[in-house]
PDB file of N, CA and C in Angstrom:
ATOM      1  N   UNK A   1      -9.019  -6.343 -11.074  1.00  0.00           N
ATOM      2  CA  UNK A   1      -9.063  -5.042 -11.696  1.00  0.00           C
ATOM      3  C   UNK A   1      -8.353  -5.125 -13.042  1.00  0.00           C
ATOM      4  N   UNK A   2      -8.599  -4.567 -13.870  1.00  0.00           N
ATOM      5  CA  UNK A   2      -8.577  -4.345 -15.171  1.00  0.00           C
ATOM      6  C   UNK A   2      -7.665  -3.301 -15.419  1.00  0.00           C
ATOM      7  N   UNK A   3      -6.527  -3.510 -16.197  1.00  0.00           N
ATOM      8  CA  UNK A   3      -5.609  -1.813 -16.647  1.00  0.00           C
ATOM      9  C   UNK A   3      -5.959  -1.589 -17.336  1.00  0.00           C
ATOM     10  N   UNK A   4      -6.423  -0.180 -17.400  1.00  0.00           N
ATOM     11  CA  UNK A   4      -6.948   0.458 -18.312  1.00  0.00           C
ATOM     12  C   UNK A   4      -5.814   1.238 -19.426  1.00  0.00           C
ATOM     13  N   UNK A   5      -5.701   1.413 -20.685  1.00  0.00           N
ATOM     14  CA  UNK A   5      -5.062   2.466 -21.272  1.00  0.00           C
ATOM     15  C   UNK A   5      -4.665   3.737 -20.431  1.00  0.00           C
ATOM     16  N   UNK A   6      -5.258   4.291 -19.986  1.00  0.00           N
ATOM     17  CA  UNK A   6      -5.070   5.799 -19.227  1.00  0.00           C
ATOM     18  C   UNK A   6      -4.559   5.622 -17.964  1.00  0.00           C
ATOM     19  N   UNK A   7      -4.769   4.291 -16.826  1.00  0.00           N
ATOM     20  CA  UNK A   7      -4.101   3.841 -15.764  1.00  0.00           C
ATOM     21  C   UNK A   7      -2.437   4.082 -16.083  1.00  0.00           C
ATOM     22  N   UNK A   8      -1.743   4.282 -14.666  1.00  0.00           N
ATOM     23  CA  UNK A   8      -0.366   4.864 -14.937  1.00  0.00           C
ATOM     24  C   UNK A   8       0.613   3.932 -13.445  1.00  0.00           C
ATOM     25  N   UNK A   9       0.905   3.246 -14.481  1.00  0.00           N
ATOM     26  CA  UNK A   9       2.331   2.426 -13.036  1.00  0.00           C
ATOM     27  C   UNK A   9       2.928   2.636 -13.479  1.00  0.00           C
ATOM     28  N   UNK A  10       4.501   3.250 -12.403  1.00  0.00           N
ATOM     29  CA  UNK A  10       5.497   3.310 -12.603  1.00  0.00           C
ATOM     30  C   UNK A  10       6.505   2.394 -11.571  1.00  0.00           C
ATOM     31  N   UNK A  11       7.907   1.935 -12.061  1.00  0.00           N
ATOM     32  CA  UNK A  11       8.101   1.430 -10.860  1.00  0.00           C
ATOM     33  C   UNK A  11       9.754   1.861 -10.950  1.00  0.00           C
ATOM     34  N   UNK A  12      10.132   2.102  -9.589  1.00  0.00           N
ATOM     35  CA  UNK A  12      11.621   2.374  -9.349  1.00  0.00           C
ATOM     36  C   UNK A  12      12.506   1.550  -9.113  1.00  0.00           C
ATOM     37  N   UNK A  13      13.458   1.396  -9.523  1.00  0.00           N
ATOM     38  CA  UNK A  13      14.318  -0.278  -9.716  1.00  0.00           C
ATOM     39  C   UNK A  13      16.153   0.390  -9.490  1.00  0.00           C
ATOM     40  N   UNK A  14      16.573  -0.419  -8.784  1.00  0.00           N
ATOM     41  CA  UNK A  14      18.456  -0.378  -8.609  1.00  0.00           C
ATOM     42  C   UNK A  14      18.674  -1.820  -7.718  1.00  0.00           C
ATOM     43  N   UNK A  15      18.918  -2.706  -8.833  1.00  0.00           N
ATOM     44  CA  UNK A  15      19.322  -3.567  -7.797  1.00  0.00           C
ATOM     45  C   UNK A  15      18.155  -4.038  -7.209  1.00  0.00           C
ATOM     46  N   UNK A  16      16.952  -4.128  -7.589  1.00  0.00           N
ATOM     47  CA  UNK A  16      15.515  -4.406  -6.975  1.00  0.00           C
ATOM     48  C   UNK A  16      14.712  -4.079  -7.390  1.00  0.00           C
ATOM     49  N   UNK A  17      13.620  -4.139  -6.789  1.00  0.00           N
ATOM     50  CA  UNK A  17      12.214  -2.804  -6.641  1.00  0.00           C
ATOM     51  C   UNK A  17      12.503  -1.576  -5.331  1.00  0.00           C
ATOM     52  N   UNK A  18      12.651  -0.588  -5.483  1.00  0.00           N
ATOM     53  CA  UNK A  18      12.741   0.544  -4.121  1.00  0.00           C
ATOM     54  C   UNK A  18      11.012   1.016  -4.395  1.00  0.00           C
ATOM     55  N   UNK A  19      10.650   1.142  -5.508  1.00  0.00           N
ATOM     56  CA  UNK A  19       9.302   1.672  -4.990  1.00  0.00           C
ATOM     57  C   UNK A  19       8.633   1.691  -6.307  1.00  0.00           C
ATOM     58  N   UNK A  20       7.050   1.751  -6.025  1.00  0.00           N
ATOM     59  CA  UNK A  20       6.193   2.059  -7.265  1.00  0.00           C
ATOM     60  C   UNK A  20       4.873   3.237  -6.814  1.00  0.00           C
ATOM     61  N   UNK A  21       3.933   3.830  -8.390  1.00  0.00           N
ATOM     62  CA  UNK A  21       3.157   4.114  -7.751  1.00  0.00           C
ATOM     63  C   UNK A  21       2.068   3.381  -8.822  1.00  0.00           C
ATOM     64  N   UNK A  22       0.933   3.564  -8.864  1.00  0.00           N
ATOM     65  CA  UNK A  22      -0.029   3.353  -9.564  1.00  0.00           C
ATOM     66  C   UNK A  22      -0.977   4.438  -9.351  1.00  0.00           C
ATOM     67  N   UNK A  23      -1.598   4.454 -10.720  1.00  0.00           N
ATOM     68  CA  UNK A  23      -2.730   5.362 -10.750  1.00  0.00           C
ATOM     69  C   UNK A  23      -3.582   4.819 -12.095  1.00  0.00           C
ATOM     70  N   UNK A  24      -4.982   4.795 -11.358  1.00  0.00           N
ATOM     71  CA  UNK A  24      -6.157   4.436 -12.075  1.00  0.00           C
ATOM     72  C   UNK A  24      -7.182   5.281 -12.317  1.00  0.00           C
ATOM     73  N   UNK A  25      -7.551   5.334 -13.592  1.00  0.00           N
ATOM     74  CA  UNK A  25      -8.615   6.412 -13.917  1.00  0.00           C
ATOM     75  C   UNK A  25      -9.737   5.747 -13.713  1.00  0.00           C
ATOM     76  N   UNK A  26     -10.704   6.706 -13.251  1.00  0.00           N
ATOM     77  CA  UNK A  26     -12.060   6.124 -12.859  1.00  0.00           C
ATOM     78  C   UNK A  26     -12.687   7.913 -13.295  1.00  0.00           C
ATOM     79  N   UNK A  27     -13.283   8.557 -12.670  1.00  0.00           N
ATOM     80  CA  UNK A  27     -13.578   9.586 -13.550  1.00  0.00           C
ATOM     81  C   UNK A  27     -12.886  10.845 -13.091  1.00  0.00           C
ATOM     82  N   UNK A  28     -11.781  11.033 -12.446  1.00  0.00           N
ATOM     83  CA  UNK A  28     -10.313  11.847 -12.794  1.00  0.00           C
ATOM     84  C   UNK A  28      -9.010  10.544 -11.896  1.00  0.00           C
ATOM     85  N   UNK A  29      -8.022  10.918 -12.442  1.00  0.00           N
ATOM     86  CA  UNK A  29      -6.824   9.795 -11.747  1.00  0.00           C
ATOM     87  C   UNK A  29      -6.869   9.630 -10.320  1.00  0.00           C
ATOM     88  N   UNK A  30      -6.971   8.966  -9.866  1.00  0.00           N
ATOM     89  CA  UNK A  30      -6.857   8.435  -8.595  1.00  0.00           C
ATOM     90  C   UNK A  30      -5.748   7.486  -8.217  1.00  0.00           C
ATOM     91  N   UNK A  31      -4.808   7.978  -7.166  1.00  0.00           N
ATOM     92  CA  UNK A  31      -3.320   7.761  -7.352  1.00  0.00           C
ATOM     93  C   UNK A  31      -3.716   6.793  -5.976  1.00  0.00           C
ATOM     94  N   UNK A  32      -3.876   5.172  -5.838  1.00  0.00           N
ATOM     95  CA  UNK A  32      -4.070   4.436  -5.283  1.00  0.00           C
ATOM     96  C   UNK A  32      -2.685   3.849  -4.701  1.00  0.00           C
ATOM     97  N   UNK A  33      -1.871   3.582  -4.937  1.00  0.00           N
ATOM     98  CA  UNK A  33      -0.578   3.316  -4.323  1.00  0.00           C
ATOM     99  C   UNK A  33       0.700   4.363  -4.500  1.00  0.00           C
ATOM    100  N   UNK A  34       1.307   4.295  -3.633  1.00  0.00           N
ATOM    101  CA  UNK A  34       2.664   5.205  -3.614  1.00  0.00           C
ATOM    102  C   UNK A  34       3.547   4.344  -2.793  1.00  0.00           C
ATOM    103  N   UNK A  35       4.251   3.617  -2.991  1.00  0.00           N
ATOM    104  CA  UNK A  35       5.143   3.029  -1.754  1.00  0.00           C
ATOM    105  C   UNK A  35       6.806   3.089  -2.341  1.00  0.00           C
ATOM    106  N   UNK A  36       7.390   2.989  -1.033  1.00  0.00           N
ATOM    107  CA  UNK A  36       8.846   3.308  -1.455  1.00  0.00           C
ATOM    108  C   UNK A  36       9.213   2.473  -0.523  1.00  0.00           C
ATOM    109  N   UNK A  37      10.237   1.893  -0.732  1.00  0.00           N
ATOM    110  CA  UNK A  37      11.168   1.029   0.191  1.00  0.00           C
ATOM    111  C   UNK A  37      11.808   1.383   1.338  1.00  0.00           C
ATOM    112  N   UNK A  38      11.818   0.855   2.836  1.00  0.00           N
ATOM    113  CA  UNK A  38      12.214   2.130   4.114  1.00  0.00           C
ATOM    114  C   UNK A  38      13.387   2.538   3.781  1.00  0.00           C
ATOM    115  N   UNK A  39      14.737   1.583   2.831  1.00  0.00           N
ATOM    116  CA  UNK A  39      15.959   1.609   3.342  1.00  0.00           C
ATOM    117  C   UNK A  39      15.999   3.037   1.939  1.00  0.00           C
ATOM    118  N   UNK A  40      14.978   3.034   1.241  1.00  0.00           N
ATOM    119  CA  UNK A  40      15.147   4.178   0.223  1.00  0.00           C
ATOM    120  C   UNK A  40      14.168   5.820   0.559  1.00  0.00           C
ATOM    121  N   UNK A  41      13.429   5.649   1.537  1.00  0.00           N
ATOM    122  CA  UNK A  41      12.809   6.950   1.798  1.00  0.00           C
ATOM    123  C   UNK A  41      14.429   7.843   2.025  1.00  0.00           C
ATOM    124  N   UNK A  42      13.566   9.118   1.733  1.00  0.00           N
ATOM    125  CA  UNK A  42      14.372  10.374   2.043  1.00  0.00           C
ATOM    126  C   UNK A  42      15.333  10.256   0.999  1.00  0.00           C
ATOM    127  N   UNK A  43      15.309   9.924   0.283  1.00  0.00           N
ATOM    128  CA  UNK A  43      15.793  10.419  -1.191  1.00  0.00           C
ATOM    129  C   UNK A  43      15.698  10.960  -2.392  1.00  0.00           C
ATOM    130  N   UNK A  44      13.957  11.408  -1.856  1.00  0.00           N
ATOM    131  CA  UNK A  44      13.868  11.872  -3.222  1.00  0.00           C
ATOM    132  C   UNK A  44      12.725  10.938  -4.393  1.00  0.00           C
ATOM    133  N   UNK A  45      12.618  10.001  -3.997  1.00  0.00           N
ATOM    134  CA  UNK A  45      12.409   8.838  -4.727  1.00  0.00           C
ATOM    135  C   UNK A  45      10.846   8.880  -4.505  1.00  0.00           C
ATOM    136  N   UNK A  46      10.111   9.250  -3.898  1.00  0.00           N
ATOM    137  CA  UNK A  46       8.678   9.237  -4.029  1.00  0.00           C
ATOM    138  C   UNK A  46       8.598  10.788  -4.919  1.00  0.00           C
ATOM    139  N   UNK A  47       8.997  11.852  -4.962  1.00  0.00           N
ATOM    140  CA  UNK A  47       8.663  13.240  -5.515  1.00  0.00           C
ATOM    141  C   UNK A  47       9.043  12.666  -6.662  1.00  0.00           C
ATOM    142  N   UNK A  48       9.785  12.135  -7.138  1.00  0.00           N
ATOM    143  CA  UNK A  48      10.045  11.417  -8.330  1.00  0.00           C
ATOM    144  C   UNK A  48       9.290  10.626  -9.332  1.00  0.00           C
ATOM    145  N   UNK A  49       8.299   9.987  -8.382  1.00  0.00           N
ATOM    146  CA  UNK A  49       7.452   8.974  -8.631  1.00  0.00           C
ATOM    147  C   UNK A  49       6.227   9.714  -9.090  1.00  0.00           C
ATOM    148  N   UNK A  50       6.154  10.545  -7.920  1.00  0.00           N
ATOM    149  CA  UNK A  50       4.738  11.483  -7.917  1.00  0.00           C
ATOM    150  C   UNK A  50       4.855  12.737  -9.345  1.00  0.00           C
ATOM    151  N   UNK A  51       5.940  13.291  -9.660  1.00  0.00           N
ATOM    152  CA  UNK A  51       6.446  13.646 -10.739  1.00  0.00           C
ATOM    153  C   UNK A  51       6.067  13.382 -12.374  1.00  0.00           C
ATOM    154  N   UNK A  52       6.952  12.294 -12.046  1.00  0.00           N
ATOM    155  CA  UNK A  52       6.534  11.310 -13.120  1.00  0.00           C
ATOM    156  C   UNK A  52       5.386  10.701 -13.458  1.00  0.00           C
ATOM    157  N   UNK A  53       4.668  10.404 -12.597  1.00  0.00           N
ATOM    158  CA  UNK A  53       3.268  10.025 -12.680  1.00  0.00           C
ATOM    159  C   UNK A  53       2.302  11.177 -13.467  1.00  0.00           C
ATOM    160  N   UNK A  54       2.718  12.129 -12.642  1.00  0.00           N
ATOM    161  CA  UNK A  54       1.604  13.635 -13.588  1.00  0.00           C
ATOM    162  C   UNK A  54       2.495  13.858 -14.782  1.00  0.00           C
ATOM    163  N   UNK A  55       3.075  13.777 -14.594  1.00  0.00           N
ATOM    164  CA  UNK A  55       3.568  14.157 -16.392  1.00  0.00           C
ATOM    165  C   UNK A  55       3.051  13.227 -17.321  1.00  0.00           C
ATOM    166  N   UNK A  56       2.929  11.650 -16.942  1.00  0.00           N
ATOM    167  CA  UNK A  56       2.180  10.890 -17.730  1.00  0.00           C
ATOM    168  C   UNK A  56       0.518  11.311 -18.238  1.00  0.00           C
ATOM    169  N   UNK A  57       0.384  12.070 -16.763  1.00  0.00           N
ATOM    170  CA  UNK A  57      -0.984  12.410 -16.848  1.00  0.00           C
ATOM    171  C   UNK A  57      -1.683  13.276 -17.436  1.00  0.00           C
ATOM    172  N   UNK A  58      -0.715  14.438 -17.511  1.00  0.00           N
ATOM    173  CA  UNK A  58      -0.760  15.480 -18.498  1.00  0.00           C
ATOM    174  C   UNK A  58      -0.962  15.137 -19.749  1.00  0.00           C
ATOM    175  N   UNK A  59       0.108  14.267 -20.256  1.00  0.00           N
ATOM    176  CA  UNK A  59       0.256  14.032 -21.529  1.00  0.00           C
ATOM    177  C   UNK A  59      -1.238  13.151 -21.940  1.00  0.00           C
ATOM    178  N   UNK A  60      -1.807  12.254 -21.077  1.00  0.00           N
ATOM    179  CA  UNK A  60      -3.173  12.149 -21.643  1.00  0.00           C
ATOM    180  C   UNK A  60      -3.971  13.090 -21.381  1.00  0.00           C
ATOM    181  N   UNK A  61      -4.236  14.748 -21.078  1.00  0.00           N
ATOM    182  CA  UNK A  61      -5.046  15.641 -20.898  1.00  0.00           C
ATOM    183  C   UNK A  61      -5.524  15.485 -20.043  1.00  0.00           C
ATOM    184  N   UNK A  62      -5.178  14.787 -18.519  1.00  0.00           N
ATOM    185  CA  UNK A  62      -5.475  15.106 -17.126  1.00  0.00           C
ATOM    186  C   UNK A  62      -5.211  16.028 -16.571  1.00  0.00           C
ATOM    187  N   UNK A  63      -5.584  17.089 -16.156  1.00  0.00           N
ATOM    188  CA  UNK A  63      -5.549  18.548 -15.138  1.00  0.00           C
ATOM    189  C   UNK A  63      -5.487  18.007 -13.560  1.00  0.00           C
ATOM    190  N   UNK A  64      -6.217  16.957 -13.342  1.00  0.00           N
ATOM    191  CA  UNK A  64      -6.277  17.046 -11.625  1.00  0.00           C
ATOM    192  C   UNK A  64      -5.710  15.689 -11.539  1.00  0.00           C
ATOM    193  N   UNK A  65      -5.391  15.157 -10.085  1.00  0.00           N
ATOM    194  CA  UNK A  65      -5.361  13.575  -9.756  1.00  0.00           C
ATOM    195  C   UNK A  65      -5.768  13.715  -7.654  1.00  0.00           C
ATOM    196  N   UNK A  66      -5.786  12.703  -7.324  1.00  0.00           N
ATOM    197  CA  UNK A  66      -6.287  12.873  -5.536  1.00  0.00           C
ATOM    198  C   UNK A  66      -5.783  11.410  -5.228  1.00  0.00           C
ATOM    199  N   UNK A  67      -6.114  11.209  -4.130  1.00  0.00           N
ATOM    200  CA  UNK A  67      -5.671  10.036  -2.948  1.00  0.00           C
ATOM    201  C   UNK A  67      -6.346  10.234  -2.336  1.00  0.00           C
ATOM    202  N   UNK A  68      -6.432   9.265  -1.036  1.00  0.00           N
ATOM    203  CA  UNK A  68      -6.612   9.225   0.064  1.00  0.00           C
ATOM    204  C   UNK A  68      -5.383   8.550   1.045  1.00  0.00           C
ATOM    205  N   UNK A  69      -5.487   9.089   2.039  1.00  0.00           N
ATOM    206  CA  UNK A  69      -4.721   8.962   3.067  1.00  0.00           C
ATOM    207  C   UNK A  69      -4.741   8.574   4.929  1.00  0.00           C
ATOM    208  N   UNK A  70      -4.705   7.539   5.420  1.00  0.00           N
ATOM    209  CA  UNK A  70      -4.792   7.506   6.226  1.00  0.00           C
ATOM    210  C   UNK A  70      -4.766   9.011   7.394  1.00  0.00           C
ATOM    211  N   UNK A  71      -5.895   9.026   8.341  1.00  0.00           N
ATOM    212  CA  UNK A  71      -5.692  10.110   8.988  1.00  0.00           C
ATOM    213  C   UNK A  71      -4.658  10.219   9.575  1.00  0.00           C
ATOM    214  N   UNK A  72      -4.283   9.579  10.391  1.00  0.00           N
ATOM    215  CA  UNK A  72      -3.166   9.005  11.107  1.00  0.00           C
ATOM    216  C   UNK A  72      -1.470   8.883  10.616  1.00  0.00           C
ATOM    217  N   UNK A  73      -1.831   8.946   9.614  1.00  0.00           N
ATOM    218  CA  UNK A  73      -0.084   9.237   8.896  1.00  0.00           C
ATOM    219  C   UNK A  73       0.409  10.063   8.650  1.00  0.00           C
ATOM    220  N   UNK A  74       0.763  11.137   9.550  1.00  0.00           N
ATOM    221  CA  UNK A  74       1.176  12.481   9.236  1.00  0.00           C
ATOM    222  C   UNK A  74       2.495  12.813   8.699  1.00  0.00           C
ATOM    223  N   UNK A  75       3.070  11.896   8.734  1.00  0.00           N
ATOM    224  CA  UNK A  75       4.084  11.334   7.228  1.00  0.00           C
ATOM    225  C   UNK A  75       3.805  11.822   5.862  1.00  0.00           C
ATOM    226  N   UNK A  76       3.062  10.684   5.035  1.00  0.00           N
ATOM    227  CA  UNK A  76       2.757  11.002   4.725  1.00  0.00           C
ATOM    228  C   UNK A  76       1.762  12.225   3.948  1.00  0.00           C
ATOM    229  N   UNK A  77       0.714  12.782   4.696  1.00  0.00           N
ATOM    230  CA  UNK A  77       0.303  13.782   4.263  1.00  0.00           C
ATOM    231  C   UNK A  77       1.038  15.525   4.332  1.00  0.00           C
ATOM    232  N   UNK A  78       1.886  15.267   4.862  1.00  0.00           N
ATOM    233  CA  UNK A  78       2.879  16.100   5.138  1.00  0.00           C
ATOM    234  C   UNK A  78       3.997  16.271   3.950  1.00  0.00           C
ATOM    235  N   UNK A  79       4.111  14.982   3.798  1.00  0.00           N
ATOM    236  CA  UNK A  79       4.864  14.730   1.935  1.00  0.00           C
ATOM    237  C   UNK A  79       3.808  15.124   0.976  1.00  0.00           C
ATOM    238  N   UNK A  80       2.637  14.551   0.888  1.00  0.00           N
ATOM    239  CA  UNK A  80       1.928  14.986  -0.186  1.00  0.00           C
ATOM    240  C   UNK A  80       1.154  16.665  -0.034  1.00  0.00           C
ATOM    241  N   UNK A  81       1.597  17.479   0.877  1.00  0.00           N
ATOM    242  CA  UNK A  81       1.290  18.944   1.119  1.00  0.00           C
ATOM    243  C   UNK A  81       2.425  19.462   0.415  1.00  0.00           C
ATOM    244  N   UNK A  82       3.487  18.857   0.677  1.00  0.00           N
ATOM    245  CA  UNK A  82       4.393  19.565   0.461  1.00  0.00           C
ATOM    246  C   UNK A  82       4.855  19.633  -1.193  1.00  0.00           C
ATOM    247  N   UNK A  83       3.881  18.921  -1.498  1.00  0.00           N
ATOM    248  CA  UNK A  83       4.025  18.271  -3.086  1.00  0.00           C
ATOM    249  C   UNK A  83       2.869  19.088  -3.710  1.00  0.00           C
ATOM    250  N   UNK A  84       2.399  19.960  -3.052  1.00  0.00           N
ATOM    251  CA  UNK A  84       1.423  20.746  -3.454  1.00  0.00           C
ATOM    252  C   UNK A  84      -0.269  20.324  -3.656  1.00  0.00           C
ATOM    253  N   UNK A  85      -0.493  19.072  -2.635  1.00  0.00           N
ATOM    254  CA  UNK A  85      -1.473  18.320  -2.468  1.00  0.00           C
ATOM    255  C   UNK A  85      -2.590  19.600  -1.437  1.00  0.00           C
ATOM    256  N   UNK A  86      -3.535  19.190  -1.542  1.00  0.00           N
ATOM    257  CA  UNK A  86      -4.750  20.310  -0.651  1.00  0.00           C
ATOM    258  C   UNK A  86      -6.096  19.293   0.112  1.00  0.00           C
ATOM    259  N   UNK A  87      -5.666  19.150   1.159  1.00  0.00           N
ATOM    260  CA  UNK A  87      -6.636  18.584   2.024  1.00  0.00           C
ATOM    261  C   UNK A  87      -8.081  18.463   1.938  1.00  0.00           C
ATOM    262  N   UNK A  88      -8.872  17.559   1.400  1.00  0.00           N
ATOM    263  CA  UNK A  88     -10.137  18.603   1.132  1.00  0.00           C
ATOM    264  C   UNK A  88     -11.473  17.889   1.644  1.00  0.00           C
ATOM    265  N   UNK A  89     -10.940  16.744   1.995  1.00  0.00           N
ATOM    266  CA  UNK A  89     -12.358  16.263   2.934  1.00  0.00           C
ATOM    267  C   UNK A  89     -11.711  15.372   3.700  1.00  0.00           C
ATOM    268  N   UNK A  90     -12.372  14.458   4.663  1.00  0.00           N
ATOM    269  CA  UNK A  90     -12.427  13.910   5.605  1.00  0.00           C
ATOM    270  C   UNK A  90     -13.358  12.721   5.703  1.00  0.00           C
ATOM    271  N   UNK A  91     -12.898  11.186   5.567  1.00  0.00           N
ATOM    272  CA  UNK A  91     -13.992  10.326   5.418  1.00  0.00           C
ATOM    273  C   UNK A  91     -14.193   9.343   6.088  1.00  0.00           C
ATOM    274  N   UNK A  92     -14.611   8.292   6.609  1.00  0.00           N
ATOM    275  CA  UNK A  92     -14.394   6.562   7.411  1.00  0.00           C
ATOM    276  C   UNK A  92     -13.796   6.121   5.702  1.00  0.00           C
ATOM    277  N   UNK A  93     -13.402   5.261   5.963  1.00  0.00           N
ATOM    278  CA  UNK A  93     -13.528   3.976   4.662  1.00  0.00           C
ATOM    279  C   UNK A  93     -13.136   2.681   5.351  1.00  0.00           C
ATOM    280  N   UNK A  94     -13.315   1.895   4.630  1.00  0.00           N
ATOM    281  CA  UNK A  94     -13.428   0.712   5.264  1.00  0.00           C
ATOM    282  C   UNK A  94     -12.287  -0.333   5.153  1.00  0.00           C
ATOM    283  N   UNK A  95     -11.594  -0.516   5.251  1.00  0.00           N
ATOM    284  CA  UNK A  95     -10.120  -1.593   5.359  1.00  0.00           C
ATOM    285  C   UNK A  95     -10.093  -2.766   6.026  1.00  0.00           C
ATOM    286  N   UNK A  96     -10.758  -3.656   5.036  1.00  0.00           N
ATOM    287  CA  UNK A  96     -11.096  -4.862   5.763  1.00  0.00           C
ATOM    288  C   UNK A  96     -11.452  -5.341   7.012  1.00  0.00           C
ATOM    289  N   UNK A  97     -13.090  -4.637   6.842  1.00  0.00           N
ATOM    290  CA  UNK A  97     -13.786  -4.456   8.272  1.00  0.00           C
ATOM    291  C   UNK A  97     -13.741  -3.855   8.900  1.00  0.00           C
ATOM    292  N   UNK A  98     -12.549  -2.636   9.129  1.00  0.00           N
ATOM    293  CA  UNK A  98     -12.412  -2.100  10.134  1.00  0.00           C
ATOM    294  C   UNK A  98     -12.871  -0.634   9.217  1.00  0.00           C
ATOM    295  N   UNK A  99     -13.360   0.465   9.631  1.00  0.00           N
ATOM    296  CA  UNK A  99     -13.518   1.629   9.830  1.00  0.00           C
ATOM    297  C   UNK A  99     -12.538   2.627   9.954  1.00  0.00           C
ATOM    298  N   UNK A 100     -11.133   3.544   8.750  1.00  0.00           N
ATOM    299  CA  UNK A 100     -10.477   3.838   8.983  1.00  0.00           C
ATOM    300  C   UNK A 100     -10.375   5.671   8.874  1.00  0.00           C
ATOM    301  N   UNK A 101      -9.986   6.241   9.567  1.00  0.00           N
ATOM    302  CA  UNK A 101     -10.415   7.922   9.455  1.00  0.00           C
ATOM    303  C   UNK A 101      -9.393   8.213   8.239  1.00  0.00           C
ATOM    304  N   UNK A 102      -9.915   9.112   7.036  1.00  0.00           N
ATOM    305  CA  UNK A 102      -9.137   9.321   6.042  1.00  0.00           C
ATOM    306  C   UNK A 102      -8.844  10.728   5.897  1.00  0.00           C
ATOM    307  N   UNK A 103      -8.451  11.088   5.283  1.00  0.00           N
ATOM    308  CA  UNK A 103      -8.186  12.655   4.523  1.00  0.00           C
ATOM    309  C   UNK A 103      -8.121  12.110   3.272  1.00  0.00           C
ATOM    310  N   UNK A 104      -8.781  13.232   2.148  1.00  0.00           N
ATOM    311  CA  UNK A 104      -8.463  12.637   0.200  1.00  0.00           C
ATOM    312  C   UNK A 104      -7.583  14.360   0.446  1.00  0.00           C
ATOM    313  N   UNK A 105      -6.759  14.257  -0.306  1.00  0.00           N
ATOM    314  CA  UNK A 105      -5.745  14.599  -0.567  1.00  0.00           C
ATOM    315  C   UNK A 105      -5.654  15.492  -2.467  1.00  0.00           C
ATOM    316  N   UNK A 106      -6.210  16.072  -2.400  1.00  0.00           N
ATOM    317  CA  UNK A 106      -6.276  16.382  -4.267  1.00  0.00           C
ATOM    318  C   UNK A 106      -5.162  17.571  -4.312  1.00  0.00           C
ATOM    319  N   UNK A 107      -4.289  17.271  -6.075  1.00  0.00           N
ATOM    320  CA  UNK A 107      -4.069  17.983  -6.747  1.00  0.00           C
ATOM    321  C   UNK A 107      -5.166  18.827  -8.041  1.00  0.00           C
ATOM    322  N   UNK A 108      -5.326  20.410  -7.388  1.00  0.00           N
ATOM    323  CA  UNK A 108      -6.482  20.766  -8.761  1.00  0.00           C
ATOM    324  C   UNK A 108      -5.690  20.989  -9.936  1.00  0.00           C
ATOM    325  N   UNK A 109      -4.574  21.088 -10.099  1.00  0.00           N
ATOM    326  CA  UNK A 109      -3.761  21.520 -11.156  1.00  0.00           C
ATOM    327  C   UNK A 109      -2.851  20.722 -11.238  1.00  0.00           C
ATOM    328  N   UNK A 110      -2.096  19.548 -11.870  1.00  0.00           N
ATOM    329  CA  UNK A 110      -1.025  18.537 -12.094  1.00  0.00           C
ATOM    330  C   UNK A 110      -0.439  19.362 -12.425  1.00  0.00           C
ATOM    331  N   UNK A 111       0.262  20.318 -13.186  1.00  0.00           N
ATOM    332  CA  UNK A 111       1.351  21.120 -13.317  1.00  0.00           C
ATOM    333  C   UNK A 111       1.767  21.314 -12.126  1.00  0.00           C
ATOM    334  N   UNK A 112       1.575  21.258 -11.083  1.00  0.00           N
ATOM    335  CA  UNK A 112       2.221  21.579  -9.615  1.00  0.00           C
ATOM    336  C   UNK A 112       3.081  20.630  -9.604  1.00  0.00           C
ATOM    337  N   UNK A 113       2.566  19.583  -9.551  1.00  0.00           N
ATOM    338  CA  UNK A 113       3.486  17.949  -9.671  1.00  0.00           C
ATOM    339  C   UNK A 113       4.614  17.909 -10.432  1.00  0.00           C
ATOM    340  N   UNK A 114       4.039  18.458 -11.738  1.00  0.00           N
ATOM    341  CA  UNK A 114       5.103  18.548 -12.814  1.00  0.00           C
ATOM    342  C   UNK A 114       6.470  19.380 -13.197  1.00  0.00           C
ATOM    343  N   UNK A 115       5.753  20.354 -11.930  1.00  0.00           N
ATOM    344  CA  UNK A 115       6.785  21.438 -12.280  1.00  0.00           C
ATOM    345  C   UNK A 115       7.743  21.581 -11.080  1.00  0.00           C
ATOM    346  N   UNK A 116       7.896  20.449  -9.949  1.00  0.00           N
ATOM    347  CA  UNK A 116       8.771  20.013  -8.857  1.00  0.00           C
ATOM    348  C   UNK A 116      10.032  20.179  -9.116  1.00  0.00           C
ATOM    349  N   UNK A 117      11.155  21.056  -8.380  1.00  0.00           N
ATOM    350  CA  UNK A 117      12.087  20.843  -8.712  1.00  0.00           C
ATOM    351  C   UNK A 117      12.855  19.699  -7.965  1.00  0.00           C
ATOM    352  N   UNK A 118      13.567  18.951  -8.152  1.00  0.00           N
ATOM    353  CA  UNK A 118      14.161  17.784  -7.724  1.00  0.00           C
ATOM    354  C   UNK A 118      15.871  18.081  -7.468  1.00  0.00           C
TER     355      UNK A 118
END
């Protein structure tokens, strides 16, 4: 894969890597990784990420961004609801052979993201 200009990694660092996200434009942002380190969850440190990421996004004249999400991780999608994410379909995709139940996950407005208080 190719980085594009408008693609957006960020990465969180103390003493390491604790976490990154990436996001790739294809025809609106599509926020393909989010990971955080276990010994660093619950700090704050992914709303941070996710934050920061739309503000990048803004600033190139992006309005929306989405994911997908394992069905099964109610972890996660529970973080990204609460981040002002909106459930909006339901899909298989495929994960190396196997068939995995998803939810995509969209922000219609990145100012939600942006305007997180921390």
């Amino acid at each position: 894969m190719n980085i594009r200009p408008e693609d957006v990694v960020l990465v969180a660092q103390e003493n390491g890597i604790l976490g990154f996200i990436a996001v790739w434009y294809q025809d609106e942002p599509y926020i393909d990784n989010l990971h955080i380190k276990s010994s660093a969850r619950s700090k704050k440190l992914g709303s941070v990420l996710m934050k920061s990421a739309a503000g990048r996004l803004i600033q190139q004249g992006q309005t929306t961004a989405y994911l997908w999400a394992a069905h099964d991780n109610e972890r996660a999608i529970h973080f990204y609801e609460r981040l002002g994410g909106v459930c909006t379909d339901r899909a298989l995709q495929d994960y190396l052979g196997t068939m995995v139940p998803n939810v995509k996950i969209v922000w219609p407005d990145l100012s939600i993201l942006n305007d997180i208080r921390l």
